[in-house]
PDB file of N, CA and C in Angstrom:
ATOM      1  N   UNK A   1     -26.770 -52.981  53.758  1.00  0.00           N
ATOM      2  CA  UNK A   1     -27.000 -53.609  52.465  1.00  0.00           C
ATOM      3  C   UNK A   1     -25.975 -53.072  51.466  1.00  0.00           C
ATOM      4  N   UNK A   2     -25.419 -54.088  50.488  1.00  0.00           N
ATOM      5  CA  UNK A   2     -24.247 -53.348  49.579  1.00  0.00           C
ATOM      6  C   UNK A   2     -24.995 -53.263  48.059  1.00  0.00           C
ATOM      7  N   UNK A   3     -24.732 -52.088  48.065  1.00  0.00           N
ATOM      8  CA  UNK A   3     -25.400 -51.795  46.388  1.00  0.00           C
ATOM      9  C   UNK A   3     -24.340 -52.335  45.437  1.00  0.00           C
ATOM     10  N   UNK A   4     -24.754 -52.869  44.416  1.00  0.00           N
ATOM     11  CA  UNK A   4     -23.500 -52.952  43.286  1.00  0.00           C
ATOM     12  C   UNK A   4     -23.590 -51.955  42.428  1.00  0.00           C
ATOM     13  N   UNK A   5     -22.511 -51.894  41.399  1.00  0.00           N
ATOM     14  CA  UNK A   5     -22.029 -50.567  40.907  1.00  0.00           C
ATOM     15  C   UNK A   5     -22.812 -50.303  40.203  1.00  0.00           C
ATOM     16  N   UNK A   6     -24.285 -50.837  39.231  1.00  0.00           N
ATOM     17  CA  UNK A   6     -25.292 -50.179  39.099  1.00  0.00           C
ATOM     18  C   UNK A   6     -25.773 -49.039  39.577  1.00  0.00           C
ATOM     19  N   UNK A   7     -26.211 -49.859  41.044  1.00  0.00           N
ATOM     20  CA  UNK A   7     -26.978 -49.036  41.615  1.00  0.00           C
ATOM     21  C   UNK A   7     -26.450 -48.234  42.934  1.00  0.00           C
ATOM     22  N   UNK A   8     -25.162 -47.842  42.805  1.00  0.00           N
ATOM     23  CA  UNK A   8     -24.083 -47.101  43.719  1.00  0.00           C
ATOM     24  C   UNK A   8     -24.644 -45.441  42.404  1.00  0.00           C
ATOM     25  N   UNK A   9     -23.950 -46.045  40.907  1.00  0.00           N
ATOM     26  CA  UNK A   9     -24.378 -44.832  39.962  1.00  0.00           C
ATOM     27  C   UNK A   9     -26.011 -44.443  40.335  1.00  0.00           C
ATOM     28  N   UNK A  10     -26.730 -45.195  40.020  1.00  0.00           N
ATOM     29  CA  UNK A  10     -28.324 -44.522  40.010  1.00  0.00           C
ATOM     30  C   UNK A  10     -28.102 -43.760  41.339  1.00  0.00           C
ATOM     31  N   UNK A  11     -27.713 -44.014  42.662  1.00  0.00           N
ATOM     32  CA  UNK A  11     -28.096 -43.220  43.995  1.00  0.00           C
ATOM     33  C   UNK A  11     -27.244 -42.251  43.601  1.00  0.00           C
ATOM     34  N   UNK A  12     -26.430 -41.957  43.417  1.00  0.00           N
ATOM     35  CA  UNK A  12     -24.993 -40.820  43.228  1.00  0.00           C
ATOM     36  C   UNK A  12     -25.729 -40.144  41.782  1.00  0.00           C
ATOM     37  N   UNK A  13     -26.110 -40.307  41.064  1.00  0.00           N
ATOM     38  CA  UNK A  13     -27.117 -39.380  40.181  1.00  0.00           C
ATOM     39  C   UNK A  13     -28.089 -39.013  40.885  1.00  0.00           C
ATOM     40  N   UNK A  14     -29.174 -39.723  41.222  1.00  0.00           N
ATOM     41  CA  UNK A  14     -30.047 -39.115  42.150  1.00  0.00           C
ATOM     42  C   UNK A  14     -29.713 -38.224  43.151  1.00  0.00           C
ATOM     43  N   UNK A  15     -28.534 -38.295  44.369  1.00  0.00           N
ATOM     44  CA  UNK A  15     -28.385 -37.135  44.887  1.00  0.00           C
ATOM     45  C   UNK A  15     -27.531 -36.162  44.384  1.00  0.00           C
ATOM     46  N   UNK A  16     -27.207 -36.068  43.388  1.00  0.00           N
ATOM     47  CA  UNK A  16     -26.210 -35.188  42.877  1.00  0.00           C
ATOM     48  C   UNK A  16     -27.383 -34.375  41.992  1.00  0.00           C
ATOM     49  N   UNK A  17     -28.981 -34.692  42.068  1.00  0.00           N
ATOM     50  CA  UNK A  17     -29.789 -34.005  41.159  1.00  0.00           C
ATOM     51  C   UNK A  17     -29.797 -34.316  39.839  1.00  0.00           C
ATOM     52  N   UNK A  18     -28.953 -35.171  39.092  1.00  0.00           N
ATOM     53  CA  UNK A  18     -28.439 -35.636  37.863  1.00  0.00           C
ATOM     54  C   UNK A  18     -29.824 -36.474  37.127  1.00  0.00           C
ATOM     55  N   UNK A  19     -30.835 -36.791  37.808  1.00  0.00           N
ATOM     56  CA  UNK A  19     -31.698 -37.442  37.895  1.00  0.00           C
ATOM     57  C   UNK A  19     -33.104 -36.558  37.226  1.00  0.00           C
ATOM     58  N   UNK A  20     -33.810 -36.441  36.619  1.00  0.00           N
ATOM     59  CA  UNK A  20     -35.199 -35.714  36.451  1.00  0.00           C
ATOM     60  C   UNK A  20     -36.182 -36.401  36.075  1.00  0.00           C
ATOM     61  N   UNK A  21     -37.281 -36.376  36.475  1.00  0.00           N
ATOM     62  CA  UNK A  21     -38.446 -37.512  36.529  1.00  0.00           C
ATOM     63  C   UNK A  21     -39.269 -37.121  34.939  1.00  0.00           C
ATOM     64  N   UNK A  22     -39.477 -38.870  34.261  1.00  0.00           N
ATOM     65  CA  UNK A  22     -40.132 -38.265  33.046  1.00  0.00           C
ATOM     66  C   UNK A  22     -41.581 -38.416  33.249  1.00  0.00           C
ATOM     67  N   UNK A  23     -42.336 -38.510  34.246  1.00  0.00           N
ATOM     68  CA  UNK A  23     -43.496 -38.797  34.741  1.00  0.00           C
ATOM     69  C   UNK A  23     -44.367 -37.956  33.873  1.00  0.00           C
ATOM     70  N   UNK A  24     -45.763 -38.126  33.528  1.00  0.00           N
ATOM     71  CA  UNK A  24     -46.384 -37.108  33.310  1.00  0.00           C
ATOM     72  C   UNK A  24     -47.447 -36.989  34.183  1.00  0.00           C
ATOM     73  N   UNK A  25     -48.125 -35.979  34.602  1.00  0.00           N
ATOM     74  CA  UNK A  25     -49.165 -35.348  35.064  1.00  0.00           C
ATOM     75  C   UNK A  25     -49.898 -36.563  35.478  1.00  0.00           C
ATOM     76  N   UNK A  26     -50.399 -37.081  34.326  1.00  0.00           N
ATOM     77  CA  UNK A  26     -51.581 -38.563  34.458  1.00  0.00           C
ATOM     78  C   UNK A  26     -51.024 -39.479  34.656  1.00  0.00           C
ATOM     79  N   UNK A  27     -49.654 -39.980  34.923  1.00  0.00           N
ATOM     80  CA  UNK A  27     -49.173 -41.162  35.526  1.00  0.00           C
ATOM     81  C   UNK A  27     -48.818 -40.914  37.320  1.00  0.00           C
ATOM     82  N   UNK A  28     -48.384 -39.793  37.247  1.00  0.00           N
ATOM     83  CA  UNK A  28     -48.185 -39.192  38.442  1.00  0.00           C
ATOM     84  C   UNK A  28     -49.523 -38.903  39.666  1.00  0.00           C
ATOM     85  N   UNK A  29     -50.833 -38.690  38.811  1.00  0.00           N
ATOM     86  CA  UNK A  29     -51.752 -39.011  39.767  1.00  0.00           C
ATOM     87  C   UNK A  29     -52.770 -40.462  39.768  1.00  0.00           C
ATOM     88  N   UNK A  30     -52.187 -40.809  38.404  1.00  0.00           N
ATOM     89  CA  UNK A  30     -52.652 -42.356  38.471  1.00  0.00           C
ATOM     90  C   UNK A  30     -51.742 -42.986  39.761  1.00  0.00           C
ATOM     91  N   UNK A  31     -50.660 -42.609  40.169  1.00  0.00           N
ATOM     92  CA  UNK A  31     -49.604 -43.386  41.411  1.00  0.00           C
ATOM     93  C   UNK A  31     -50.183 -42.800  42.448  1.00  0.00           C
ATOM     94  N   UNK A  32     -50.405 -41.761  42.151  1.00  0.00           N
ATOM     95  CA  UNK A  32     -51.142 -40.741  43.921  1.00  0.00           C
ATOM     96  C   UNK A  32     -52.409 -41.658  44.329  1.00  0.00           C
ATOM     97  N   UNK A  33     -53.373 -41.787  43.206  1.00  0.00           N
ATOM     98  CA  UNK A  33     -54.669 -42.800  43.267  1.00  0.00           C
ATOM     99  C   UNK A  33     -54.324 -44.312  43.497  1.00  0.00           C
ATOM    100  N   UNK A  34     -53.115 -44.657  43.453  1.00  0.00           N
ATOM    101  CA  UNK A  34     -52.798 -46.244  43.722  1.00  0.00           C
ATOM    102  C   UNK A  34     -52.507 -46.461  45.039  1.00  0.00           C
ATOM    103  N   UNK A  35     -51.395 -45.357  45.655  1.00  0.00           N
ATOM    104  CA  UNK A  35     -51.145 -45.208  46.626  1.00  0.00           C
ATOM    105  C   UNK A  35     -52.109 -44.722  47.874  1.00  0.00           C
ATOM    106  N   UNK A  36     -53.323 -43.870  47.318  1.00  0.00           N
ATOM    107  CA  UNK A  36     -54.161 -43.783  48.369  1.00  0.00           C
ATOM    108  C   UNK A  36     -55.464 -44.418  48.404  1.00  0.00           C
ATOM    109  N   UNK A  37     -55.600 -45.575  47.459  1.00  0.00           N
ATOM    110  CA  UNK A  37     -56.366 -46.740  47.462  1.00  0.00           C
ATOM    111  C   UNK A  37     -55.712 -47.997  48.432  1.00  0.00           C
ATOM    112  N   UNK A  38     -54.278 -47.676  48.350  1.00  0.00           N
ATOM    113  CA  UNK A  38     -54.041 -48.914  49.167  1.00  0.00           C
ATOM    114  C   UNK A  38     -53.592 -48.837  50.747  1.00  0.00           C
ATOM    115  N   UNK A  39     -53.457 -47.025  50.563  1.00  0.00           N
ATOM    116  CA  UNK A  39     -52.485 -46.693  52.650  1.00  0.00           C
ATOM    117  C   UNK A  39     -53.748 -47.037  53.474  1.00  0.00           C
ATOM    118  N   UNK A  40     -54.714 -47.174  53.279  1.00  0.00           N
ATOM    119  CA  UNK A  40     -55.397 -47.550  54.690  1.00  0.00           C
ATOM    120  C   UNK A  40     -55.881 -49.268  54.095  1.00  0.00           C
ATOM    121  N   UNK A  41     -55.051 -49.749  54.641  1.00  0.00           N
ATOM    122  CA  UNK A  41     -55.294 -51.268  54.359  1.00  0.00           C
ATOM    123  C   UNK A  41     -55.802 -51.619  55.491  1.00  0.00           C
ATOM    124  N   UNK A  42     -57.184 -52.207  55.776  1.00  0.00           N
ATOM    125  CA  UNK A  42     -57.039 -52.957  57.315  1.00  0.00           C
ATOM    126  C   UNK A  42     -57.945 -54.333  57.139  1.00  0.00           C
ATOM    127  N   UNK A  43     -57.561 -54.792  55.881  1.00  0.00           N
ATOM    128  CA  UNK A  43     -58.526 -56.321  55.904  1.00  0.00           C
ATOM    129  C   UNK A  43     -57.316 -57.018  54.692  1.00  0.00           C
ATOM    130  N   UNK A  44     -57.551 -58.578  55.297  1.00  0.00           N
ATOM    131  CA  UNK A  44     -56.648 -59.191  54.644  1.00  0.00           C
ATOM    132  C   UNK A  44     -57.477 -60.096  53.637  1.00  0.00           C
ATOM    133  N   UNK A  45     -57.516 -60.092  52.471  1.00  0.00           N
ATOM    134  CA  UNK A  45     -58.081 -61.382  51.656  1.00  0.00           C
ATOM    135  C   UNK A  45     -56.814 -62.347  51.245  1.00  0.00           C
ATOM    136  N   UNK A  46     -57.318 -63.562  50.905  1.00  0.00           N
ATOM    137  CA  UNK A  46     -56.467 -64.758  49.684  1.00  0.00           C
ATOM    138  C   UNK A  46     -57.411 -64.747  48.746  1.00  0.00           C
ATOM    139  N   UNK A  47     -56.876 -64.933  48.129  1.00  0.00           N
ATOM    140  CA  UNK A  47     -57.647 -65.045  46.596  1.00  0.00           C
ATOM    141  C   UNK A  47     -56.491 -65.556  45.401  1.00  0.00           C
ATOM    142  N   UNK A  48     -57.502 -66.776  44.920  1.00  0.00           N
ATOM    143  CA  UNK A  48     -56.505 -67.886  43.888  1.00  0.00           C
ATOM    144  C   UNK A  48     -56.433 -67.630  42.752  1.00  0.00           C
ATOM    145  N   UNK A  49     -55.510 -67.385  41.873  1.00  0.00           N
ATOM    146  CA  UNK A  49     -55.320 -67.105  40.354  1.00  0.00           C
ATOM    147  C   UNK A  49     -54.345 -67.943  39.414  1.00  0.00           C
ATOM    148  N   UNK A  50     -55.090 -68.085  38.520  1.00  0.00           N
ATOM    149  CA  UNK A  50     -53.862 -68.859  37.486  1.00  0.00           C
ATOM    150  C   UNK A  50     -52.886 -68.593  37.719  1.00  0.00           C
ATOM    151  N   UNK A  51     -51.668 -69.150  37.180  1.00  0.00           N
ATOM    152  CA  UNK A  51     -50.761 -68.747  37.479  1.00  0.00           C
ATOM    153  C   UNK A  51     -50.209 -67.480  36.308  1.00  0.00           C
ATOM    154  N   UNK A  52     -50.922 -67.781  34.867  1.00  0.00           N
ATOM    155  CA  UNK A  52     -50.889 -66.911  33.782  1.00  0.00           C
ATOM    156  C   UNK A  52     -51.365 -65.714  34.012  1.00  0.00           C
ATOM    157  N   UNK A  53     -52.488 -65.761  34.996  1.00  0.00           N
ATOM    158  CA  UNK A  53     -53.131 -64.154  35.120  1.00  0.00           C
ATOM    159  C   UNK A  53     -52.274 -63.600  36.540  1.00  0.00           C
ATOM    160  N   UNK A  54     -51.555 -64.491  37.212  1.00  0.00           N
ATOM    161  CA  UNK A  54     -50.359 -63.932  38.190  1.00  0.00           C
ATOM    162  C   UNK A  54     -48.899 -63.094  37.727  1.00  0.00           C
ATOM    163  N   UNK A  55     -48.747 -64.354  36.479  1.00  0.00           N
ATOM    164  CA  UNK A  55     -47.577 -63.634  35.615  1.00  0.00           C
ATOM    165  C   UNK A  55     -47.696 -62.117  34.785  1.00  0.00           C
ATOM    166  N   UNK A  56     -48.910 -62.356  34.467  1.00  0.00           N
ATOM    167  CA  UNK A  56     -49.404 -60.887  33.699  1.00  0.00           C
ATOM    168  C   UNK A  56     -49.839 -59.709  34.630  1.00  0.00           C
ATOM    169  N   UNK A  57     -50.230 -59.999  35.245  1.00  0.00           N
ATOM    170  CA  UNK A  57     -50.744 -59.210  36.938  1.00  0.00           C
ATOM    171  C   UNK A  57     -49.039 -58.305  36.790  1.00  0.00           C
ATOM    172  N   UNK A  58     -48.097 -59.044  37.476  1.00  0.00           N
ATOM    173  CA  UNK A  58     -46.978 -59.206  37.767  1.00  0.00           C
ATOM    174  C   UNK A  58     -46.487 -58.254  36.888  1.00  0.00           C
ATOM    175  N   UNK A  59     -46.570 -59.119  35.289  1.00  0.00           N
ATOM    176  CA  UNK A  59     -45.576 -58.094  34.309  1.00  0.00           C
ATOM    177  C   UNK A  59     -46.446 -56.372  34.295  1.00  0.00           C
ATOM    178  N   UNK A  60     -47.929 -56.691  34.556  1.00  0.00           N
ATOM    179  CA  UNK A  60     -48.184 -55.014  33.883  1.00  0.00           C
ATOM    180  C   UNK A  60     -47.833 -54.153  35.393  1.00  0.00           C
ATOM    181  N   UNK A  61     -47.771 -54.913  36.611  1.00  0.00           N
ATOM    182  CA  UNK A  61     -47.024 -53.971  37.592  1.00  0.00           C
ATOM    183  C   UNK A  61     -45.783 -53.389  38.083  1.00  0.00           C
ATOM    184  N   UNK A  62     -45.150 -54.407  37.282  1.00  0.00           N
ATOM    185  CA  UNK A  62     -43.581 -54.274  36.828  1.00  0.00           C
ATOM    186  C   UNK A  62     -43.403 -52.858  35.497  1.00  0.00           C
ATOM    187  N   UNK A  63     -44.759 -52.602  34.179  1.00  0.00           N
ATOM    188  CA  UNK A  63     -44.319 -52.050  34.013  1.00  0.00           C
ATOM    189  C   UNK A  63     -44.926 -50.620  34.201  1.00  0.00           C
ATOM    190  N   UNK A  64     -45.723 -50.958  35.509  1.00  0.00           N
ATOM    191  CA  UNK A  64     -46.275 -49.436  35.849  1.00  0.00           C
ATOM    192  C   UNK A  64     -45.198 -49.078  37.301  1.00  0.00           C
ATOM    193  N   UNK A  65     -44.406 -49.862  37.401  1.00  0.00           N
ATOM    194  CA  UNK A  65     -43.540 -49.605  38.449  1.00  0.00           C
ATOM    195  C   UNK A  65     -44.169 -49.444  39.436  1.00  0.00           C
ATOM    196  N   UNK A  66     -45.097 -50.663  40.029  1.00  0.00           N
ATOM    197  CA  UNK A  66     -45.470 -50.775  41.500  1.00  0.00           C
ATOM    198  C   UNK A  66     -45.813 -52.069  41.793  1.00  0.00           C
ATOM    199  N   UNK A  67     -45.536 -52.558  42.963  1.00  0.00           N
ATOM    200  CA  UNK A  67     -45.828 -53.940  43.387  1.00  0.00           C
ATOM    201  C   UNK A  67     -46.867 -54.348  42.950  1.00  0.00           C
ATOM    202  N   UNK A  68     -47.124 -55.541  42.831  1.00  0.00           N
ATOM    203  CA  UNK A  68     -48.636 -56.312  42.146  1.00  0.00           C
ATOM    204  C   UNK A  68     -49.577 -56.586  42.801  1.00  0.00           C
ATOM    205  N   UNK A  69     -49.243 -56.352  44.093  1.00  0.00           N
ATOM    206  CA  UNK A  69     -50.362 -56.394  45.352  1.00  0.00           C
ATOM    207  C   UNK A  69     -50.932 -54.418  45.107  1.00  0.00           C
ATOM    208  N   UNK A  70     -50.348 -54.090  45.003  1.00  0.00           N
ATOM    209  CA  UNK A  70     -51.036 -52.332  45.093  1.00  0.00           C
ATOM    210  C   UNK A  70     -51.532 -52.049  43.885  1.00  0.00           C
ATOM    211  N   UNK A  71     -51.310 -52.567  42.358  1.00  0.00           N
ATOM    212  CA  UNK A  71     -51.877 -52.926  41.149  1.00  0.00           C
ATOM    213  C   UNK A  71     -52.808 -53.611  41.457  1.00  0.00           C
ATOM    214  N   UNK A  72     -53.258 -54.781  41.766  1.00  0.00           N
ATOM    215  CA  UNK A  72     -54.352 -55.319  41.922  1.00  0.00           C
ATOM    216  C   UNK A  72     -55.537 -54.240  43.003  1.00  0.00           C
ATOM    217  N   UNK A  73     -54.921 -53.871  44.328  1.00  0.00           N
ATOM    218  CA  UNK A  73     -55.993 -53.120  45.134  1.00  0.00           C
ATOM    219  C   UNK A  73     -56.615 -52.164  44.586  1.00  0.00           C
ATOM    220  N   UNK A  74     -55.519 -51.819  43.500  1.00  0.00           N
ATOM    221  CA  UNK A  74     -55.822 -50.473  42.936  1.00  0.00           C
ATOM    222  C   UNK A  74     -56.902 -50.330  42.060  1.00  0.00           C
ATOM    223  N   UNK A  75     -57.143 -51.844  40.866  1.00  0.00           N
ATOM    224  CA  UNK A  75     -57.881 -52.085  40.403  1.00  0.00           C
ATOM    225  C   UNK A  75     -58.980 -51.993  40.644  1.00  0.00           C
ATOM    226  N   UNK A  76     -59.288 -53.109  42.077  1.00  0.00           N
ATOM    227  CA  UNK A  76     -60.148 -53.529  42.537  1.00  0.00           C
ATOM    228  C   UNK A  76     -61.484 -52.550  43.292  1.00  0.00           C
ATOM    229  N   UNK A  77     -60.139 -51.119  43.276  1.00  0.00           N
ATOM    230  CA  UNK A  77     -60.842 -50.371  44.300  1.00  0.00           C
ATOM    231  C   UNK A  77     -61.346 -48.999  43.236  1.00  0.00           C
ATOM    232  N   UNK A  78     -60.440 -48.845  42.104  1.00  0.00           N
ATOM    233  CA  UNK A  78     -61.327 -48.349  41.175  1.00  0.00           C
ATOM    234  C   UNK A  78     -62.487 -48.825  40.351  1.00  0.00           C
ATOM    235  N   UNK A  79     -62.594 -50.007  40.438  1.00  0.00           N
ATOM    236  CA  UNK A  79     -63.731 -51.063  40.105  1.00  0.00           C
ATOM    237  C   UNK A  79     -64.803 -50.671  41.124  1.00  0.00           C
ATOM    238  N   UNK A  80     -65.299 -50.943  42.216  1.00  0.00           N
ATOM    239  CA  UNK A  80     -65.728 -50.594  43.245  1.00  0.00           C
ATOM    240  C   UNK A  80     -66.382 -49.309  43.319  1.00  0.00           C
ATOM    241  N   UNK A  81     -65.644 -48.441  42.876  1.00  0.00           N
ATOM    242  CA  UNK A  81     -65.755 -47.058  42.708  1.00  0.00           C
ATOM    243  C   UNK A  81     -66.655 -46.511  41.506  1.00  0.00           C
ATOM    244  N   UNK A  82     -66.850 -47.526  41.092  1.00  0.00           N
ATOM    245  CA  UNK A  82     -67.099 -47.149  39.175  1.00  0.00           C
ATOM    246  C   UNK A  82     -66.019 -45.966  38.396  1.00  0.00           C
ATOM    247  N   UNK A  83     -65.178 -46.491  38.630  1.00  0.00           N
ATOM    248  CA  UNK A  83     -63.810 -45.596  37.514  1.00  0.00           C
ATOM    249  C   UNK A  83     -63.425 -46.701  36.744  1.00  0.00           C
ATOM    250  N   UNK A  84     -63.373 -47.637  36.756  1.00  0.00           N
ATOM    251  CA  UNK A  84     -63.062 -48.756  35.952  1.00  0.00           C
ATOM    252  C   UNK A  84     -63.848 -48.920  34.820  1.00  0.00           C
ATOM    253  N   UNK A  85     -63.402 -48.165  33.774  1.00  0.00           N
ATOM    254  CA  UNK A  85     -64.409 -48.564  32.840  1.00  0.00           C
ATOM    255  C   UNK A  85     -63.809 -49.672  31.586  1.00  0.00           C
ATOM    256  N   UNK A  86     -64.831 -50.488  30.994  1.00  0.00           N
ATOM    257  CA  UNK A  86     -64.839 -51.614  30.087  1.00  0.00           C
ATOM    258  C   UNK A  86     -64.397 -51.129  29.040  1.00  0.00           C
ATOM    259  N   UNK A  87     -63.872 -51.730  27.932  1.00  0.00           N
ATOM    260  CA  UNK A  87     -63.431 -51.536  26.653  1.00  0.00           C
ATOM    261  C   UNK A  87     -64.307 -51.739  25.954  1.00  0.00           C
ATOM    262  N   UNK A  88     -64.737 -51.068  24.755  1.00  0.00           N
ATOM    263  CA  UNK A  88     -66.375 -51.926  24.151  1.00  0.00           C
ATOM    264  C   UNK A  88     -65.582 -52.127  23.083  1.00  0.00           C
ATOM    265  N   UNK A  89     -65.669 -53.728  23.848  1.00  0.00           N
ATOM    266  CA  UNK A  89     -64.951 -54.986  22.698  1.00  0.00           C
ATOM    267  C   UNK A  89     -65.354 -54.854  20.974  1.00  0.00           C
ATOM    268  N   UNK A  90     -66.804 -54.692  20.861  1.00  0.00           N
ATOM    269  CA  UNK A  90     -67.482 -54.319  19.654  1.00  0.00           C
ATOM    270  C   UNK A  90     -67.024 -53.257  18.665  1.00  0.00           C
ATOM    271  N   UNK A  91     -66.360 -52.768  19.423  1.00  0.00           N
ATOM    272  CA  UNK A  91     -65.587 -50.838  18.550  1.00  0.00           C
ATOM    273  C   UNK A  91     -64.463 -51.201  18.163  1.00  0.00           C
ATOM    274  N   UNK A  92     -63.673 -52.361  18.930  1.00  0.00           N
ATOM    275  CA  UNK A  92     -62.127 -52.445  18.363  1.00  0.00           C
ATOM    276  C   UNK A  92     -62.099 -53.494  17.005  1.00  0.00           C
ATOM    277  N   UNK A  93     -61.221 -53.641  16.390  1.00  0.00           N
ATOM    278  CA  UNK A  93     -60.723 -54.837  15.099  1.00  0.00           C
ATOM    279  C   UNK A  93     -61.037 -55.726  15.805  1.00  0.00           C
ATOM    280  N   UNK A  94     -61.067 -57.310  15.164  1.00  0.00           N
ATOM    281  CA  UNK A  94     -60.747 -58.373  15.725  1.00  0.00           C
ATOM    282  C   UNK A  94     -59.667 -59.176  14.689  1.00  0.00           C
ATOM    283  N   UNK A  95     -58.653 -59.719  15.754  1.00  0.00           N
ATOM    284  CA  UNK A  95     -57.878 -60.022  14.878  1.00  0.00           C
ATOM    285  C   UNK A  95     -58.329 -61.476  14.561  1.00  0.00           C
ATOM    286  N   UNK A  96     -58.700 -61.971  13.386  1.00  0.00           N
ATOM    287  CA  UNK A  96     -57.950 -63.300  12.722  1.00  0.00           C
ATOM    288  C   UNK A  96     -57.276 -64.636  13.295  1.00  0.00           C
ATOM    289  N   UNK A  97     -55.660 -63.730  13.730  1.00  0.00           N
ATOM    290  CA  UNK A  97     -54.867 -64.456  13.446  1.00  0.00           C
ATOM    291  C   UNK A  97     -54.111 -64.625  12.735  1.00  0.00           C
ATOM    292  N   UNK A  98     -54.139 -64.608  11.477  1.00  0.00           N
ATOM    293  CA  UNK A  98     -53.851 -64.187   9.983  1.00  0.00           C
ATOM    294  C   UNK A  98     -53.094 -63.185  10.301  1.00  0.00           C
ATOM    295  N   UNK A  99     -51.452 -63.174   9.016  1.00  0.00           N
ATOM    296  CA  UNK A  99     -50.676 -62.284   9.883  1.00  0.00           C
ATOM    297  C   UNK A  99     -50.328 -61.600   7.755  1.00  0.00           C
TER     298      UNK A  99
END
């Protein structure tokens, strides 16, 4: 596979150590908990979604930096778990609209 000169620099920083992770603590085991919600996979579902709640799926796994299939399991399986907890809609503002 040929990298372009992007990403020739990112690997040549990375092994040159040039690289240091800004992760913190709680994102770093929020990924440990994504990743070991999803390594023992052994059942396949389909399941149909807008295409709006695909795109958003999509963008918030894009910006937790993990595929949208391991974002969703991840969800699903902290849901399951009771770690998923609700927002109490009632405590926040509501906006208007009105700007």
């Amino acid at each position: 596979m040929k990298l372009d000169p992007y990403e020739e620099n990112v690997l040549a920083a990375f092994e040159s150590g040039a690289l240091i992770s800004v992760a913190t603590r709680e994102e770093l085991e929020s990924l440990r908990e994504a990743a070991r919600a999803t390594s023992t996979k052994d059942q396949r579902i389909n399941i149909r979604l807008s295409a709006g709640d695909l795109r958003d799926i999509q963008a918030k796994a894009m910006q937790e930096g993990m595929p949208y299939q391991t974002l969703i399991a991840s969800v699903l399986h902290k849901y399951v778990t009771g770690r998923l907890a609700e927002k109490d809609l009632a405590a926040q503002p509501r906006s208007n609209g009105a700007a």
